[in-house]
Protein backbone atom coordinates (compact mmCIF):
# COMPACT_ATOMS: atom_id res chain seq x y z
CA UNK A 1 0.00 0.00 0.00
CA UNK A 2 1.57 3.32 -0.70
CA UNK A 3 1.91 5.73 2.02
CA UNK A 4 -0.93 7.57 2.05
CA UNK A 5 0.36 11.92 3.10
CA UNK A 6 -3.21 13.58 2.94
CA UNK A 7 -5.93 11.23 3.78
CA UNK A 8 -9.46 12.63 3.21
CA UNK A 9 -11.20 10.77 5.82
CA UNK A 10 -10.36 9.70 9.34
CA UNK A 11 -11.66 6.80 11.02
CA UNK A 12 -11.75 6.70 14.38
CA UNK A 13 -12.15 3.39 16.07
CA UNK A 14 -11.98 3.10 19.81
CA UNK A 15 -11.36 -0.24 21.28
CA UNK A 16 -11.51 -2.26 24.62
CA UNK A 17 -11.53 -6.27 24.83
CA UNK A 18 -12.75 -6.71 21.32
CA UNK A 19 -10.69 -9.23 20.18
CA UNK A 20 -13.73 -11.52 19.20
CA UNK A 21 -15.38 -8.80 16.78
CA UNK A 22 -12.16 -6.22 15.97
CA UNK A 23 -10.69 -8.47 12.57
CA UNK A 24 -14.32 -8.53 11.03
CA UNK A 25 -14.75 -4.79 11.58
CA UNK A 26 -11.14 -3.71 10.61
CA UNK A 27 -11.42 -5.98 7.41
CA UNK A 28 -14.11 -4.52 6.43
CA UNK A 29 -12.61 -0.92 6.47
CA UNK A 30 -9.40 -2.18 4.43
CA UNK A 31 -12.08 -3.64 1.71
CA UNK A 32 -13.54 -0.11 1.47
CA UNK A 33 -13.83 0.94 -2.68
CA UNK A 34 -12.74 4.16 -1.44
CA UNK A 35 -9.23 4.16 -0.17
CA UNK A 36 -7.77 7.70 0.86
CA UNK A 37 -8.42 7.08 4.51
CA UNK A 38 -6.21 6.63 7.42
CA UNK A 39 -7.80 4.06 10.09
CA UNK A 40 -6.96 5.19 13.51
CA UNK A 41 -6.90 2.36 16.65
CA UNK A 42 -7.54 3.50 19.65
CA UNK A 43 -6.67 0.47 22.58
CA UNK A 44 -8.51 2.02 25.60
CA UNK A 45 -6.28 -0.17 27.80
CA UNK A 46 -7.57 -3.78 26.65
CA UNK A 47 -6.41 -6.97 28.76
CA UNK A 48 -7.34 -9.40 25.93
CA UNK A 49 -5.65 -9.96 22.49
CA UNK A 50 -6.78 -6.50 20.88
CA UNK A 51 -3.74 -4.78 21.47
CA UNK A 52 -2.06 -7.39 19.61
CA UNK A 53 -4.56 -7.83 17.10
CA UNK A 54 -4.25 -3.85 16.12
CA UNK A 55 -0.55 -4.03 16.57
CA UNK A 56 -0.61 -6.79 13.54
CA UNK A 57 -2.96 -4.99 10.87
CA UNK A 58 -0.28 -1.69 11.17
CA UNK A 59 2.58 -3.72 10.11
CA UNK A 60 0.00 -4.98 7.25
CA UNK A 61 -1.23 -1.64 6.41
CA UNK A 62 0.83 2.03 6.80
CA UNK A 63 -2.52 3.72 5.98
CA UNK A 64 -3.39 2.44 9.95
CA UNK A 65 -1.99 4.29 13.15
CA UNK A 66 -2.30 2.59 16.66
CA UNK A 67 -2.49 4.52 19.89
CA UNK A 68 -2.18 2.58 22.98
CA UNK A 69 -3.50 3.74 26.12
CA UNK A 70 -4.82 3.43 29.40
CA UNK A 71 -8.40 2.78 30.10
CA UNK A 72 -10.30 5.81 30.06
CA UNK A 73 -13.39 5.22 28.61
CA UNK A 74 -14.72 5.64 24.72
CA UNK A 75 -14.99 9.27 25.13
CA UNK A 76 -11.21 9.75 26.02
CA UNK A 77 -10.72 7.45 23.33
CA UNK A 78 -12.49 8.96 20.99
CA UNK A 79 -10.76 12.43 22.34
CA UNK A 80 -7.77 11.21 21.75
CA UNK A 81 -8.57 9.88 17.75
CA UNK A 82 -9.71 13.27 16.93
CA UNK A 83 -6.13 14.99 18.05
CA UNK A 84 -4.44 12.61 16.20
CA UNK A 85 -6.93 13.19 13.11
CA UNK A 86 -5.21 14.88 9.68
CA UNK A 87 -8.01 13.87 7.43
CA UNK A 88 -10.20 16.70 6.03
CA UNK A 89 -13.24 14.52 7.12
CA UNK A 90 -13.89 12.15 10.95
CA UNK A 91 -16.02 9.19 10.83
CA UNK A 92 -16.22 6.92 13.97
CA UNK A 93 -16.99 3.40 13.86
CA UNK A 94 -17.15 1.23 17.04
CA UNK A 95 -14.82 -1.88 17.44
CA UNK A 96 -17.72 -4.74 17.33
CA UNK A 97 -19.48 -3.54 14.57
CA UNK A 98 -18.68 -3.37 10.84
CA UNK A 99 -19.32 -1.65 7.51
CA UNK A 100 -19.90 -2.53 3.92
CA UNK A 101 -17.53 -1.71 1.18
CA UNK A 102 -19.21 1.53 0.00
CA UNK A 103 -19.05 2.97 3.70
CA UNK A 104 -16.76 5.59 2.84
CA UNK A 105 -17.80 6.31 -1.22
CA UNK A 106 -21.45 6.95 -0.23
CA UNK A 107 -20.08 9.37 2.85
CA UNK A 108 -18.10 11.10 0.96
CA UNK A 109 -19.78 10.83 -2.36
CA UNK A 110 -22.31 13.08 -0.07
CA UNK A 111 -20.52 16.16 0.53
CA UNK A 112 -21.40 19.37 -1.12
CA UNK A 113 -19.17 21.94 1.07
CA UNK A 114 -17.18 21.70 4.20
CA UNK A 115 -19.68 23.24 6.51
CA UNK A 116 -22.00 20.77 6.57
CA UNK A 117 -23.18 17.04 8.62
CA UNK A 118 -23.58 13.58 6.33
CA UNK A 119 -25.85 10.91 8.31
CA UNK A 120 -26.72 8.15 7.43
CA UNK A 121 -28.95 5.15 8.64
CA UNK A 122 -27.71 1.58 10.33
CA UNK A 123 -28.51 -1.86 10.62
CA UNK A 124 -29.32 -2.52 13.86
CA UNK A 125 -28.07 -6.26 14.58
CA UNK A 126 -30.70 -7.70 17.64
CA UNK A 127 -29.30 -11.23 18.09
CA UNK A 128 -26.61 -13.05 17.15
CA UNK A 129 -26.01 -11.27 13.61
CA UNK A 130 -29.68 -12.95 12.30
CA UNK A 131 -32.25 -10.30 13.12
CA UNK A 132 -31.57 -7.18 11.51
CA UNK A 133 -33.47 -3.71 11.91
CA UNK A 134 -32.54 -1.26 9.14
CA UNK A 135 -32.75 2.18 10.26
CA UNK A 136 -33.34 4.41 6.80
CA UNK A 137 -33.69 7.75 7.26
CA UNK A 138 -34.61 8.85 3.60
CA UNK A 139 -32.46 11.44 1.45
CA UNK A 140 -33.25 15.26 3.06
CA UNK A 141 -31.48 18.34 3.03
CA UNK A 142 -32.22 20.62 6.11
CA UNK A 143 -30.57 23.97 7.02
CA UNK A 144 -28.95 23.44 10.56
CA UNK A 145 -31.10 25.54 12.38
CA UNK A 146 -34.38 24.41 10.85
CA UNK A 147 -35.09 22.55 14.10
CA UNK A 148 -38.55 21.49 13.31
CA UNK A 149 -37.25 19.74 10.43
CA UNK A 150 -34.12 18.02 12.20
CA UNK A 151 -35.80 17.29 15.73
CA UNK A 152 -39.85 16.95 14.81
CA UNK A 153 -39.89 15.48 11.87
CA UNK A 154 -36.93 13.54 11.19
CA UNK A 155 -36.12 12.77 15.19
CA UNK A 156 -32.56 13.29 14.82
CA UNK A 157 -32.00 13.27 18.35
CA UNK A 158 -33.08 9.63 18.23
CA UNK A 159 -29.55 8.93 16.20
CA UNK A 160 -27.27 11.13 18.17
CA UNK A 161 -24.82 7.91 18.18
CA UNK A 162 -21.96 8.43 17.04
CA UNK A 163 -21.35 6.16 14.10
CA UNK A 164 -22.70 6.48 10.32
CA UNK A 165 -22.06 10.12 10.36
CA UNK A 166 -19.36 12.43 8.74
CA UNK A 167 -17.93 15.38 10.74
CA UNK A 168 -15.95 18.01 8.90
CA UNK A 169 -12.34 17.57 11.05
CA UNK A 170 -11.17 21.67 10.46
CA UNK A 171 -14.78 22.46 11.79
CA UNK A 172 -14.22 20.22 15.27
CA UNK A 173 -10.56 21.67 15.38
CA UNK A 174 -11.20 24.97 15.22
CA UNK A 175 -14.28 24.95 17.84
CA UNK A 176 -12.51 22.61 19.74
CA UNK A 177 -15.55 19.99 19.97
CA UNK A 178 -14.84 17.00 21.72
CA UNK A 179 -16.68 14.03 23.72
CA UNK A 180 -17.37 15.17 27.53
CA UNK A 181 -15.30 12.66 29.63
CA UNK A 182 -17.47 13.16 32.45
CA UNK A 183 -20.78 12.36 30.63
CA UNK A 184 -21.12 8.38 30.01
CA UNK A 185 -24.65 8.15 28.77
CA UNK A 186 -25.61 10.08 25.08
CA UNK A 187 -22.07 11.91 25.46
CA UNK A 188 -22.01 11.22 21.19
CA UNK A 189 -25.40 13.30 21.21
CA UNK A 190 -23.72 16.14 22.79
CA UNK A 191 -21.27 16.02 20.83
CA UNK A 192 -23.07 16.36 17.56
CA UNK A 193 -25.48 19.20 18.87
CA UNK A 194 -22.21 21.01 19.34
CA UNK A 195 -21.17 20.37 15.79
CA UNK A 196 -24.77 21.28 14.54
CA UNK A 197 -24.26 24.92 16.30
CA UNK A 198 -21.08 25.41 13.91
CA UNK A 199 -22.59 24.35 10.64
CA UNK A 200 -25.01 25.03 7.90
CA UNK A 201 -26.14 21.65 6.45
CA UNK A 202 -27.67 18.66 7.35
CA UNK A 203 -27.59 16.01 4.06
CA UNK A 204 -29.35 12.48 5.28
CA UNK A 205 -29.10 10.06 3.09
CA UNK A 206 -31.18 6.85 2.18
CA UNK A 207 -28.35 4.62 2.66
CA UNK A 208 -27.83 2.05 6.01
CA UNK A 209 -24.04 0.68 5.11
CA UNK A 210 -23.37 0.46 8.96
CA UNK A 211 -24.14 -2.65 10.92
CA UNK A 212 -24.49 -2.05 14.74
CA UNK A 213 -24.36 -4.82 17.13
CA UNK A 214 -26.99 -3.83 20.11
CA UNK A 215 -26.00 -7.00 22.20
CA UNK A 216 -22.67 -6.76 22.84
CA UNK A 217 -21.19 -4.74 25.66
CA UNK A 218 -19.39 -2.51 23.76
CA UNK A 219 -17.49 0.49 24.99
CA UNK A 220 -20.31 1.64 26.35
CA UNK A 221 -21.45 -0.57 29.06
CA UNK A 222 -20.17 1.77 32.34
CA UNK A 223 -23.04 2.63 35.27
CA UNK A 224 -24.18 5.82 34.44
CA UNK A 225 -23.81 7.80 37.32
CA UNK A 226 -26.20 10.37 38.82
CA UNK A 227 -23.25 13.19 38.66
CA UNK A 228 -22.87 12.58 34.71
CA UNK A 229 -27.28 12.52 34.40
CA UNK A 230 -26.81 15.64 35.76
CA UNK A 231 -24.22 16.99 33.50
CA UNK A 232 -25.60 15.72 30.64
CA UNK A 233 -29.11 17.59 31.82
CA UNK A 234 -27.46 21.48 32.14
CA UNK A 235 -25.52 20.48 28.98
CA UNK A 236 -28.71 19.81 26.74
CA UNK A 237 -30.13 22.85 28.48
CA UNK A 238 -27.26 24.89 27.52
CA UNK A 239 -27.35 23.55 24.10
CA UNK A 240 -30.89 24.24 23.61
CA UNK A 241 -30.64 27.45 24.87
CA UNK A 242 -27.81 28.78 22.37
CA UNK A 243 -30.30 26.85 19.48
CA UNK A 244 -32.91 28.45 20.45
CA UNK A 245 -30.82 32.26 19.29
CA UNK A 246 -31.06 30.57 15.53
CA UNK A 247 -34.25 29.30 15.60
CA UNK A 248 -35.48 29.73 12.09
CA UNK A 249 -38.54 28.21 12.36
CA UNK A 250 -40.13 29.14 15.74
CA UNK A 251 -39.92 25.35 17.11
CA UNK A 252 -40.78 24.80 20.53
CA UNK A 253 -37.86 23.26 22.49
CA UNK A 254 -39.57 22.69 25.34
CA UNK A 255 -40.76 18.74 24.94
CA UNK A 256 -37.37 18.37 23.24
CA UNK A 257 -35.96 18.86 26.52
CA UNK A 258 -37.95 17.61 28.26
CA UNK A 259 -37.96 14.42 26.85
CA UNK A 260 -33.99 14.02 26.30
CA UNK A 261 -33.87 15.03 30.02
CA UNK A 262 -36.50 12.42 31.47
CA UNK A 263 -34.90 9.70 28.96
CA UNK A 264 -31.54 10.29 30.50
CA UNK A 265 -33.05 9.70 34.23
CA UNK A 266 -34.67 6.80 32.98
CA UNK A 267 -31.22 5.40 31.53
CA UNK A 268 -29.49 6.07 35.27
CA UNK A 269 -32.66 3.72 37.43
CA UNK A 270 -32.74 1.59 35.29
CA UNK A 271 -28.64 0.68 35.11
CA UNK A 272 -28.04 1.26 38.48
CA UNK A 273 -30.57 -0.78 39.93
CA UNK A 274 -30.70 -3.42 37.69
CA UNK A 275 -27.67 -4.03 37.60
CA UNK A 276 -26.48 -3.74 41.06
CA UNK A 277 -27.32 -6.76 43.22
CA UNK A 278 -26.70 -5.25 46.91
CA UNK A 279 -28.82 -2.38 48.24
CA UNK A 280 -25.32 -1.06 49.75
CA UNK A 281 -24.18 -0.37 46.41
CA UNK A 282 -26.90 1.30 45.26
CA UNK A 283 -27.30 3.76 48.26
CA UNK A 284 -23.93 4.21 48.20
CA UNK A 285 -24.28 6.00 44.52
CA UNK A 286 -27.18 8.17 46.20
CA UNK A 287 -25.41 9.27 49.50
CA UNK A 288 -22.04 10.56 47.60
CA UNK A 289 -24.59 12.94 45.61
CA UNK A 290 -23.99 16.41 47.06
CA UNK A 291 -26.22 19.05 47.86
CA UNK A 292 -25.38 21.24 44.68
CA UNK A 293 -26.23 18.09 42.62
CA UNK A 294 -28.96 17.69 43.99
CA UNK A 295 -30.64 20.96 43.94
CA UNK A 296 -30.05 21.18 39.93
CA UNK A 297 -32.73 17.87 40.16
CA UNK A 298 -35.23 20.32 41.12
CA UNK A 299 -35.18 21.96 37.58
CA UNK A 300 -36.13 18.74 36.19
CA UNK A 301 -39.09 16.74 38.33
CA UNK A 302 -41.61 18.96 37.40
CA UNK A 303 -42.89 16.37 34.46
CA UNK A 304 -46.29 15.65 33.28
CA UNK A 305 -45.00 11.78 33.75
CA UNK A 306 -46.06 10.95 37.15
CA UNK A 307 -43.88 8.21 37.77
CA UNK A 308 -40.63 10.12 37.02
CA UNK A 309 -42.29 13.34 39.17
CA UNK A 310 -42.04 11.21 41.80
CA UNK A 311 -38.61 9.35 41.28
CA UNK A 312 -37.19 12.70 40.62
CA UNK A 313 -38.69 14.41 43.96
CA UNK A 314 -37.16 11.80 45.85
CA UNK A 315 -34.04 11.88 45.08
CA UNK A 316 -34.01 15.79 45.05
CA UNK A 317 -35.29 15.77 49.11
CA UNK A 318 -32.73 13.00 49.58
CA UNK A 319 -35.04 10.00 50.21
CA UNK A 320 -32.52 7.69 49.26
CA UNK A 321 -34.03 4.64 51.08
CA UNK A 322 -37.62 4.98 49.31
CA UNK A 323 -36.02 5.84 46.24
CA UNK A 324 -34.20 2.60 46.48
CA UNK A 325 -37.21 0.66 47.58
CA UNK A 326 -39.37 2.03 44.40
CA UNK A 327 -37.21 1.50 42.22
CA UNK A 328 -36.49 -2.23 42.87
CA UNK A 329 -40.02 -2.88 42.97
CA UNK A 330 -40.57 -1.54 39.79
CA UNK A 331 -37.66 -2.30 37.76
CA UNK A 332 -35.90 -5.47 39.36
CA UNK A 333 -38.44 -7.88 41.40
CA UNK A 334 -41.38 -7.27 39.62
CA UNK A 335 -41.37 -9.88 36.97
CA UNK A 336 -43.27 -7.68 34.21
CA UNK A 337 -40.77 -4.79 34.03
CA UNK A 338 -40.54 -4.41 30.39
CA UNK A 339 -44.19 -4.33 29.56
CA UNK A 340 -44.36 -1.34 32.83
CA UNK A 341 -41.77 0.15 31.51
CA UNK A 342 -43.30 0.55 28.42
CA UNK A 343 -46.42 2.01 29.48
CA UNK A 344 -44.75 4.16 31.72
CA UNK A 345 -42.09 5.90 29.30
């Protein structure tokens, strides 16, 4: 392969204990039909074979740089990518998942100027590779800030994820847009809600080249805590707010919020106390919240969903113990949680 000075795309791929999906997913970048790319590996501090599995494709491949780190979660990772980025264009793609061989033509075949966002949809893989979901989002062209087109009608907060999307790299640089660290739930929707505020163009496009594994573990898989819920909360506020100066349409933020807010409390019960076996742990996330965390809560209760009124004022007036006790009821002993949860969110 000949070395390969001014990539036009960079792929970012951050990586921890992959080893049993990372070939499939890195082959399928090398098989790409477009080839001015440089793959970047990002080993998040792996203790299986990853390291040495990246370690083997850059001695097959110079177009492929490997950065080995310590563990610091997919957002450092991803942090980290982007700094090491010299392609005029970013795309991530997670290490369990794969792409076909037009990935990168129909991304790129997509752009019409540099100050713009290219999504397109995925194929959501539910079991074992043999269930499949495509997510098509048709061909549209919005303004940025025609928010009742992006949010209302074509849900793009929905597919804030990171992958099957093309960020222009000078445009991330020069804001200096990166992943929060200290956000581990919807930290890519952030993310991309900053790099909406900087553009002009939204292209979607009717294409799903992108196949997403939803039952692996992933990067991904960390407790959220109630500190980062919280962050993430006066960061979509924030962001909302400084949308809200460009509105060109008059849309009404308000159940936007709302809803990205409740969504993100709902994400925090139910992975802390399913997935935590001893009531000690759990009240042991509660009791380390501090007063200042908790007061921001207050903003938030006040919901038209009684069930997350409720959940919310508790853990605002610091009723850890009845928090606790609702929310195992609910979402751990009671054997018909998902058809609840359903009805309740």
């Amino acid at each position: 392969m000949n070395n390969n000075m001014n990539p036009e795309i960079s792929i970012i791929i951050p990586i921890y204990n992959s080893e049993q999906y990372l070939s499939q997913c890195i082959e399928s970048i090398l098989s790409q039909t477009y080839i001015n790319f440089e793959l970047i590996l990002i080993d998040d501090g792996s203790s299986d074979r990853s390291p040495d599995i990246c370690d083997a494709y850059t001695r097959k491949d110079n177009r492929i740089k490997i950065i080995h780190k310590s563990n610091g979660g997919v957002s450092s990772a991803r942090n980290i990518g982007i700094n090491n980025a010299i392609g005029n264009w970013i795309t991530f793609i997670d290490s369990d998942d794969w792409v076909n061989a037009d990935y990168l033509y129909i991304l790129v075949k997509a752009i019409d100027n540099n100050n713009m966002l290219v999504i397109q949809g995925v194929n959501r893989l539910l079991k074992n590779d043999d269930n499949s979901a495509i997510v098509d989002l048709g061909n549209h062209i919005f303004p940025s800030n025609s928010y009742y087109n992006l949010f209302s009608k074509m849900k793009l907060c929905n597919y804030g994820y990171a992958a099957a999307k093309l960020y222009n790299r000078e445009i991330i640089s020069q804001n200096n847009i990166r992943f929060d660290e200290d956000i581990n739930h919807s930290e890519d929707l952030i993310f991309m809600l900053e790099y909406l505020l900087k553009i002009k163009t939204v292209k979607v496009i009717s294409n799903s080249s992108y196949y997403y594994r939803e039952y692996t573990p992933g990067l991904c898989s960390n407790i959220t805590s109630y500190t980062s819920v919280l962050k993430f909360c006066k960061s979509i506020t924030t962001l909302i707010e400084r949308m809200g100066e460009k509105n060109i349409n008059n849309y009404d933020f308000q159940e936007l919020n709302n809803k990205l807010i409740v969504h993100s409390f709902k994400d925090f019960i139910f992975k802390n106390y399913i997935q935590k076996k001893k009531k000690s742990e759990r009240l042991f996330i509660l009791n380390k919240l501090k007063e200042s965390e908790l007061n921001i809560i207050e903003q938030y209760y006040k919901t038209n969903n009684k069930f997350m009124y409720y959940l919310f004022y508790l853990l605002a007036k610091r009723k850890n113990k009845s928090f606790d006790f609702i929310s195992v009821i609910l979402f751990k002993i009671y054997p018909l949680t998902r058809k609840i949860s359903k009805k309740l969110f």
